[in-house]
Protein backbone atom coordinates (compact mmCIF):
# COMPACT_ATOMS: atom_id res chain seq x y z
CA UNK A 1 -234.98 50.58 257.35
CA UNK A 2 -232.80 53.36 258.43
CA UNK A 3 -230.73 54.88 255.67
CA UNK A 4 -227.95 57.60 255.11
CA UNK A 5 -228.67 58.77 251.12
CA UNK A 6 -226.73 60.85 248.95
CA UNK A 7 -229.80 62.99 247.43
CA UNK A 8 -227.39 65.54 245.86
CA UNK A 9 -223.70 65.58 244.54
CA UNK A 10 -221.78 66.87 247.23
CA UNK A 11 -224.61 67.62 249.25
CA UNK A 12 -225.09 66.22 252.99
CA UNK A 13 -225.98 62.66 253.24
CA UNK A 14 -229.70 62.93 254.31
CA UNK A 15 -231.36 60.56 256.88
CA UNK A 16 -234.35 58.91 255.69
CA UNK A 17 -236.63 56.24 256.68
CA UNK A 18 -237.90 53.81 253.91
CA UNK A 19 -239.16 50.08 253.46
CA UNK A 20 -237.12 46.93 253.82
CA UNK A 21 -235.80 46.17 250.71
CA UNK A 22 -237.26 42.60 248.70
CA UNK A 23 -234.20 40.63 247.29
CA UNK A 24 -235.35 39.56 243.73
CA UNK A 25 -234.38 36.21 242.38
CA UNK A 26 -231.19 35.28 242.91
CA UNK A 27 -230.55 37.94 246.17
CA UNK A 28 -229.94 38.27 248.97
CA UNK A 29 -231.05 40.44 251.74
CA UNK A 30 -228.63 41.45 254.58
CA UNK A 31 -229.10 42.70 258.17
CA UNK A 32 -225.84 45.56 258.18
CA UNK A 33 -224.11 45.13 261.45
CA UNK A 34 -220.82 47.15 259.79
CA UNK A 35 -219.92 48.97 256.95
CA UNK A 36 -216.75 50.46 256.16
CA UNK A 37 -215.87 54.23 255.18
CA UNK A 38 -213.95 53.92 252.04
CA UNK A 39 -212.21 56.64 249.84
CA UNK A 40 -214.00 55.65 247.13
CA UNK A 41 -217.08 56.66 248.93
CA UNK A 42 -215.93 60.54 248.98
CA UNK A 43 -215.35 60.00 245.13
CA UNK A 44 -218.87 58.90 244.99
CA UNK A 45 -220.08 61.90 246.79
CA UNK A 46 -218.10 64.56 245.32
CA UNK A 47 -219.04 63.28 241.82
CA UNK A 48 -215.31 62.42 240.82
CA UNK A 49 -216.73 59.04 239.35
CA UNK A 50 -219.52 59.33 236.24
CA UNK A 51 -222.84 59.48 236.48
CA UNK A 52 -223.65 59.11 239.78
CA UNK A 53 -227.40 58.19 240.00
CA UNK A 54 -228.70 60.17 242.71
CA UNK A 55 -230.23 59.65 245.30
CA UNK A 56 -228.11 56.72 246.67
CA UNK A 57 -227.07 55.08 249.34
CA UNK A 58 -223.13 54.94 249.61
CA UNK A 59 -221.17 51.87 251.15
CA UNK A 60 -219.49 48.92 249.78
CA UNK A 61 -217.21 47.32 252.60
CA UNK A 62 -220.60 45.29 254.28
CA UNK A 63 -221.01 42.77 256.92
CA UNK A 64 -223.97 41.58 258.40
CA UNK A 65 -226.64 38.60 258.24
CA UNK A 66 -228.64 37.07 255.87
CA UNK A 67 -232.36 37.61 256.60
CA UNK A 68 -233.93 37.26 253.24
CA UNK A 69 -233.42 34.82 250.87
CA UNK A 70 -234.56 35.85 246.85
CA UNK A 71 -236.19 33.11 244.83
CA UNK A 72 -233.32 30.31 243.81
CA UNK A 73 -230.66 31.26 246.23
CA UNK A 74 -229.00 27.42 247.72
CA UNK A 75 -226.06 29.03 248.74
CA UNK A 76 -226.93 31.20 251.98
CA UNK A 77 -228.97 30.69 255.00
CA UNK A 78 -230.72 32.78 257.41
CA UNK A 79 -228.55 33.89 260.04
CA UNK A 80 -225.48 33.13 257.92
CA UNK A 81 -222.41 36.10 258.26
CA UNK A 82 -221.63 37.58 254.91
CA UNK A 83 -219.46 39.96 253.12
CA UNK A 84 -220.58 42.20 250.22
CA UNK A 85 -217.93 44.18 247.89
CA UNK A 86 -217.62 46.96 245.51
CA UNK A 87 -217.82 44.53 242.60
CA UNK A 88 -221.87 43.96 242.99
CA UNK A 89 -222.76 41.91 239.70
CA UNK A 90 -221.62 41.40 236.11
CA UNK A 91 -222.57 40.78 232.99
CA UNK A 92 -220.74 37.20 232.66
CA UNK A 93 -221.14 37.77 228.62
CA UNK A 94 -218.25 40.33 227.46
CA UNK A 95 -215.43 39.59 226.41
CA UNK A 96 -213.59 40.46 229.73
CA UNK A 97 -215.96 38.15 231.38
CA UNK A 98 -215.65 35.18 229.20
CA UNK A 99 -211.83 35.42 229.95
CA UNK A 100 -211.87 35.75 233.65
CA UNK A 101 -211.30 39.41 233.96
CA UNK A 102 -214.47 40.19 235.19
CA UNK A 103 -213.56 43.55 237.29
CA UNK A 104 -212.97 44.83 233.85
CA UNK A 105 -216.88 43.90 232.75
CA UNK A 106 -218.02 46.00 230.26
CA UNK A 107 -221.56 46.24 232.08
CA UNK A 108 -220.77 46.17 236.10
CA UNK A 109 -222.60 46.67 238.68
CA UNK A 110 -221.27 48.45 241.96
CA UNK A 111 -222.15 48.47 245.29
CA UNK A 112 -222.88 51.71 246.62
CA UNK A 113 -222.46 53.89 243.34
CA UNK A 114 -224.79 51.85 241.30
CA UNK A 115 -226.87 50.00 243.24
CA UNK A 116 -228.21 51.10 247.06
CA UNK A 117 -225.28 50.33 249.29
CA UNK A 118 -224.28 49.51 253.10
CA UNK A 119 -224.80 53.01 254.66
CA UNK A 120 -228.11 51.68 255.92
CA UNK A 121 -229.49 48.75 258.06
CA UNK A 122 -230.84 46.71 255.28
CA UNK A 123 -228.97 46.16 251.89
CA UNK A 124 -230.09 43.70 248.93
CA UNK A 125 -227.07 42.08 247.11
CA UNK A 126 -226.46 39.29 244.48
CA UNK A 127 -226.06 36.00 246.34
CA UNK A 128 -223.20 35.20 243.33
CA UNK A 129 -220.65 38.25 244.25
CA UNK A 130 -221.18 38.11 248.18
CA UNK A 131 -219.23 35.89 250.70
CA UNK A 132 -219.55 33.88 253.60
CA UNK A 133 -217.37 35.11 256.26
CA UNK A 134 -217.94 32.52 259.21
CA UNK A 135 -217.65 33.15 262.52
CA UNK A 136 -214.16 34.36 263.17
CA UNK A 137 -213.57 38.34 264.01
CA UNK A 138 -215.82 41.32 264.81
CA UNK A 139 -217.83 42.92 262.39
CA UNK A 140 -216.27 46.06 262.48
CA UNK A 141 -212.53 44.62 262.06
CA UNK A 142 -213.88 42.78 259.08
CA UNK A 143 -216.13 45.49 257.12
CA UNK A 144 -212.28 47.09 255.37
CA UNK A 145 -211.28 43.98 254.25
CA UNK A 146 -213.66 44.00 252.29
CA UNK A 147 -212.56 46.58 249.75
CA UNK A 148 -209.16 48.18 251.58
CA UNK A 149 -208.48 44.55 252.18
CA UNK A 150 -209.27 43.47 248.45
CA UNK A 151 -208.05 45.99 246.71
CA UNK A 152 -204.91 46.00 248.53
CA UNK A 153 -204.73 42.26 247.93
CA UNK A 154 -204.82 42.71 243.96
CA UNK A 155 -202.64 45.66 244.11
CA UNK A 156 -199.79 44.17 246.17
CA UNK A 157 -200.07 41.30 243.81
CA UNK A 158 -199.55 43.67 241.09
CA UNK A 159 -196.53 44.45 242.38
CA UNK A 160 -195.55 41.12 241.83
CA UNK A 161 -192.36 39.82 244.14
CA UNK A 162 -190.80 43.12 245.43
CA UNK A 163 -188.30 42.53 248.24
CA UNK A 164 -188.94 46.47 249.08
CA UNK A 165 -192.14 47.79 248.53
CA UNK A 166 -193.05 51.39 248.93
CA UNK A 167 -196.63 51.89 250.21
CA UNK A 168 -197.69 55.81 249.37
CA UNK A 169 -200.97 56.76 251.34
CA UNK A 170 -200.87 55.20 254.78
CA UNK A 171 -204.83 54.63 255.55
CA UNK A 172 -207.14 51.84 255.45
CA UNK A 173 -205.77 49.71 252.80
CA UNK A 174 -202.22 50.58 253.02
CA UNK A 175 -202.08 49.47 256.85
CA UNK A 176 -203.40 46.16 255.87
CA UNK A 177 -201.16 45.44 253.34
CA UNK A 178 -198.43 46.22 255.34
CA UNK A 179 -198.90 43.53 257.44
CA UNK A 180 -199.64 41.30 254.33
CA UNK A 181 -196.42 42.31 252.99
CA UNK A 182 -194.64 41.70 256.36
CA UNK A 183 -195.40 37.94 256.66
CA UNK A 184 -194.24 37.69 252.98
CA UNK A 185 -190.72 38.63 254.26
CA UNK A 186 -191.33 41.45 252.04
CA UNK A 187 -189.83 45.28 254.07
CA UNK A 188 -191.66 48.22 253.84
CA UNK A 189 -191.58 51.83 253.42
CA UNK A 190 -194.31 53.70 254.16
CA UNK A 191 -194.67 57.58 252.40
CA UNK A 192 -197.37 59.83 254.60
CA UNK A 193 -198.34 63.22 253.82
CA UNK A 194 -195.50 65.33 254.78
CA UNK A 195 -195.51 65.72 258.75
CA UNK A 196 -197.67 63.48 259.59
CA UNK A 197 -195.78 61.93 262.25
CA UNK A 198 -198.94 59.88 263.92
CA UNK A 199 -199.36 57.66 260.57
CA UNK A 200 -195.72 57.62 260.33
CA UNK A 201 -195.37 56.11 263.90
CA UNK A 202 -198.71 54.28 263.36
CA UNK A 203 -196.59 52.62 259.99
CA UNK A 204 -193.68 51.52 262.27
CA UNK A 205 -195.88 49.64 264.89
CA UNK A 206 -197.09 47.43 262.02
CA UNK A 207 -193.60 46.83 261.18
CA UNK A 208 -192.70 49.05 258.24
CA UNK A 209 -188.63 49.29 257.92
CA UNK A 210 -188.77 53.35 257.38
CA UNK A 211 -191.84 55.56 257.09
CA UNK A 212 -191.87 59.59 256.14
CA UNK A 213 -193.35 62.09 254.27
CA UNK A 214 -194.41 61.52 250.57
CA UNK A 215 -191.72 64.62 249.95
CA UNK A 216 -188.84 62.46 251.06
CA UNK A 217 -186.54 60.21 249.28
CA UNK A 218 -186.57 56.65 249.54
CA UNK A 219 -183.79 55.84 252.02
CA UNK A 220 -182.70 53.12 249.39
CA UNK A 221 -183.70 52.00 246.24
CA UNK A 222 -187.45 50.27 245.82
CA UNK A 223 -188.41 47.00 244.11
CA UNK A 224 -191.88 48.03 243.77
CA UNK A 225 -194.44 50.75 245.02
CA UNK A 226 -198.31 50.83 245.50
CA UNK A 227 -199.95 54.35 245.59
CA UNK A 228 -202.91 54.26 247.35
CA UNK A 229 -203.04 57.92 247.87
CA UNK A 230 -205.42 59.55 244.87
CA UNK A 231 -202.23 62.20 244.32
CA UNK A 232 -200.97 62.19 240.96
CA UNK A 233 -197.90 64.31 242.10
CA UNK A 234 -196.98 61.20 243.54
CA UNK A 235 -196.64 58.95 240.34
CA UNK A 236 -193.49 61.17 239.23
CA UNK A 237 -192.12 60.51 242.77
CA UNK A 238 -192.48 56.95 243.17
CA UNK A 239 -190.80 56.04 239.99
CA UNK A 240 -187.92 58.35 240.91
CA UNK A 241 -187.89 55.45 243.95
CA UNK A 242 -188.07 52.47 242.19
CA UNK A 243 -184.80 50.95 240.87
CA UNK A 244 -184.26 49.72 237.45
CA UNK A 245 -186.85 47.26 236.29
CA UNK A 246 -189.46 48.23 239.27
CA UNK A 247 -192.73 49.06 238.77
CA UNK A 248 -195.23 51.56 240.36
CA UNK A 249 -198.98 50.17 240.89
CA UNK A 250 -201.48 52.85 241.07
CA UNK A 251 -204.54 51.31 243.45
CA UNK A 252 -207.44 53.79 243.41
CA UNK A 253 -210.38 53.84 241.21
CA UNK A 254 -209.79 57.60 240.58
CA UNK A 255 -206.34 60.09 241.26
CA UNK A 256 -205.98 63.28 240.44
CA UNK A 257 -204.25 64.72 236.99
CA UNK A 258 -200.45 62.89 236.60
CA UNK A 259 -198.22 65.63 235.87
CA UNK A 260 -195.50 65.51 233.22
CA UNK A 261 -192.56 64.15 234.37
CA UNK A 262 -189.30 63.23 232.31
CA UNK A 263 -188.62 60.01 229.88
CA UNK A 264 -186.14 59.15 232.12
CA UNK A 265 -187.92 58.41 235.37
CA UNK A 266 -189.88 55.43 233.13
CA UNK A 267 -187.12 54.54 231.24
CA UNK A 268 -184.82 51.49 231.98
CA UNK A 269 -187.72 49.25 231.84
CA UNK A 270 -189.69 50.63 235.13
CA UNK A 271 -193.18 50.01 234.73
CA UNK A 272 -196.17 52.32 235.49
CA UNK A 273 -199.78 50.21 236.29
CA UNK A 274 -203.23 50.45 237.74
CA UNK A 275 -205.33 48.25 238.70
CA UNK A 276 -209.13 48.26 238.78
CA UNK A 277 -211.88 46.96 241.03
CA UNK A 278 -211.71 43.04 242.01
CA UNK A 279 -212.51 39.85 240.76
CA UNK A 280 -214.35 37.36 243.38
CA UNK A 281 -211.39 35.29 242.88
CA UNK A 282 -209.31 37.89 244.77
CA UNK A 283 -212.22 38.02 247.41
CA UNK A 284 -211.83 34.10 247.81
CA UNK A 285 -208.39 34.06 247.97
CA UNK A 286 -207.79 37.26 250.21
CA UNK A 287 -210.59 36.42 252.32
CA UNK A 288 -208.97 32.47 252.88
CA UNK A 289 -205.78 34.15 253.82
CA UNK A 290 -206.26 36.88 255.94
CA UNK A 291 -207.63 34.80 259.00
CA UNK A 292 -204.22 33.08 258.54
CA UNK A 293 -202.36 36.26 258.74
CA UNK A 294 -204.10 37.41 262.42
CA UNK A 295 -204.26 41.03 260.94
CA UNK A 296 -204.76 44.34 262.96
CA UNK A 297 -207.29 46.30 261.85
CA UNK A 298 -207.76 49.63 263.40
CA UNK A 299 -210.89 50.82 263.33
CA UNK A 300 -212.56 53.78 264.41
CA UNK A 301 -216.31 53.33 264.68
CA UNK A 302 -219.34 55.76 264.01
CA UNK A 303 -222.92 55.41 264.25
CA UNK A 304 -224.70 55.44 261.16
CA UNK A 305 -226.49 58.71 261.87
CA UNK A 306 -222.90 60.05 261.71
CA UNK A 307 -222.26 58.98 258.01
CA UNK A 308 -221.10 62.62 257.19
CA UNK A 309 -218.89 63.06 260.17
CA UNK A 310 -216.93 59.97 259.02
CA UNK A 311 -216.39 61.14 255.48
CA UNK A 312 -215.16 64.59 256.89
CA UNK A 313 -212.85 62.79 259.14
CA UNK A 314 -211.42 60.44 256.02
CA UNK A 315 -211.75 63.72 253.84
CA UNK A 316 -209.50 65.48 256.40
CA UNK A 317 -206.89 62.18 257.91
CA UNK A 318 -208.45 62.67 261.11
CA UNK A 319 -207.64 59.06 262.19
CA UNK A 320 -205.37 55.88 261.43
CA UNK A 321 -206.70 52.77 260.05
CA UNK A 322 -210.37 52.50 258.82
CA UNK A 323 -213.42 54.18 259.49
CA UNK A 324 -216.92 51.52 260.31
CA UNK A 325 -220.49 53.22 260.63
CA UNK A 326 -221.76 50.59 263.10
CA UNK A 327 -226.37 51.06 262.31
């Protein structure tokens, strides 16, 4: 199989050639026809998440077909469409699993940090955390929801019921969510890095009430707001936004330092969260709805041999939407 592999942190992802991975009992093996470019992905790289065991191949937002099937697997056919996520297996014996908080599993498994991931034309993945996506929508279009998409999912339900939610970070999952958010009546504001008028305009197209630079005031009080951006300047600045009683969800697996900030921007009962990874209850329940929704998802596509020109481009805000390496 073809492969783009992470032999070094922050090195150059390296073409190599090696053998078709075997699934193992209980796997499966999957034919990559599109894998998103996810933030998390430059984390990997740059070594901003522990112990990184290089070499390994990035990518976590995976769609293809099923062309292996591992000893015991019932659930999955040849030819059959999946999805594989982030979370890639766990433990099912801690005490987060036992009570149905598995993306906090004391002993996880990820896809494409731990485990050999979609940045390749072959990838092997645990039958049990993958998901049939049928026959609806491109590849491409489908590859973010599969972490931008479910991580956004968990997130905005985080936020819980917020009549005006503040999205900070427009990219790949915030532009979903948006639209998520618009067909639950919900209005939002969308904060960009300051002056970047494209996202800003790109915000209003999918229906956001007001969007401007993360250095700008909220042009009226906020329910609730989601950082997506990794900028811990930001968590100071969104509960300064929120009214009285709102709460401020941070969405990425890893931000940079939170400054101090007075008592007072927490105080009258605001709330300050995170959330982490996903369950595959989210990924049932996300993946159900989002047909239902007729999202947008802007893409802009790369082939795999162009791995690193992708991650510069994300690295950088080169586009809107989502980046998908297309093998």
């Amino acid at each position: 199989m073809h492969a783009m592999v992470l032999e070094r942190i922050g090195g150059p992802l390296e073409p190599r050639e090696r053998a078709d991975p075997r699934p193992g009992p209980g796997e499966i093996r999957v034919a990559v026809a599109a894998c998103g470019v996810c933030r998390t992905d430059l984390h990997v790289h740059d070594g901003e998440l522990p112990h990184v065991p290089v070499p390994i191949i990035p990518g976590h937002e995976i769609v293809g077909r099923v062309d292996a099937l591992g000893p015991g697997v019932t659930q999955f056919e040849p030819g059959q469409r999946v999805g594989i996520p982030w979370l890639g297996r766990t433990c099912g014996v801690c005490e987060y699993c036992r009570r149905a908080r598995e993306n906090l599993c004391d002993a996880p498994v990820f896809t494409g940090y731990t485990r050999d991931g979609g940045y390749a034309s072959a990838a092997v993945a645990d039958a049990r955390f993958a998901f049939a996506l049928g026959e609806h929508g491109e590849d491409a279009g489908l590859a973010p929801l599969l972490c931008a998409g479910l991580i956004g999912w968990r997130a905005l339900r985080a936020a819980g019921d917020a009549a005006r939610l503040g999205l900070y970070g427009f990219g790949a999952a915030a532009h979903l969510i948006a639209q998520v958010a618009r067909a639950r009546g919900q209005s939002v504001f969308a904060f960009t890095r300051p002056g970047d008028h494209a996202s800003q305009a790109f915000a209003r197209t999918l229906g956001a009430a007001w969007a401007g630079g993360s250095d700008e005031p909220a042009p009226e009080p906020l329910d609730a707001a989601i950082l997506f951006a990794p900028v811990g300047a930001l968590v100071p600045l969104a509960l300064a936004a929120v009214r009285k009683g709102g709460r401020v969800v941070c969405a990425g697996i890893h931000m940079s330092d939170i400054p101090g900030f007075p008592y007072r921007l927490l105080w009258e009962e605001r709330e300050l969260v995170s959330v982490a990874n996903l369950t595959r209850d989210d990924a049932r329940e996300f993946l159900a709805l989002a047909p239902t929704l007729a999202l947008e998802t802007r893409t802009v596509r790369y082939p795999l041999a162009r791995a690193n020109e992708a991650l510069a481009d994300l690295r950088a805000g080169r586009f809107d939407g989502a980046a998908v390496l297309i093998p």
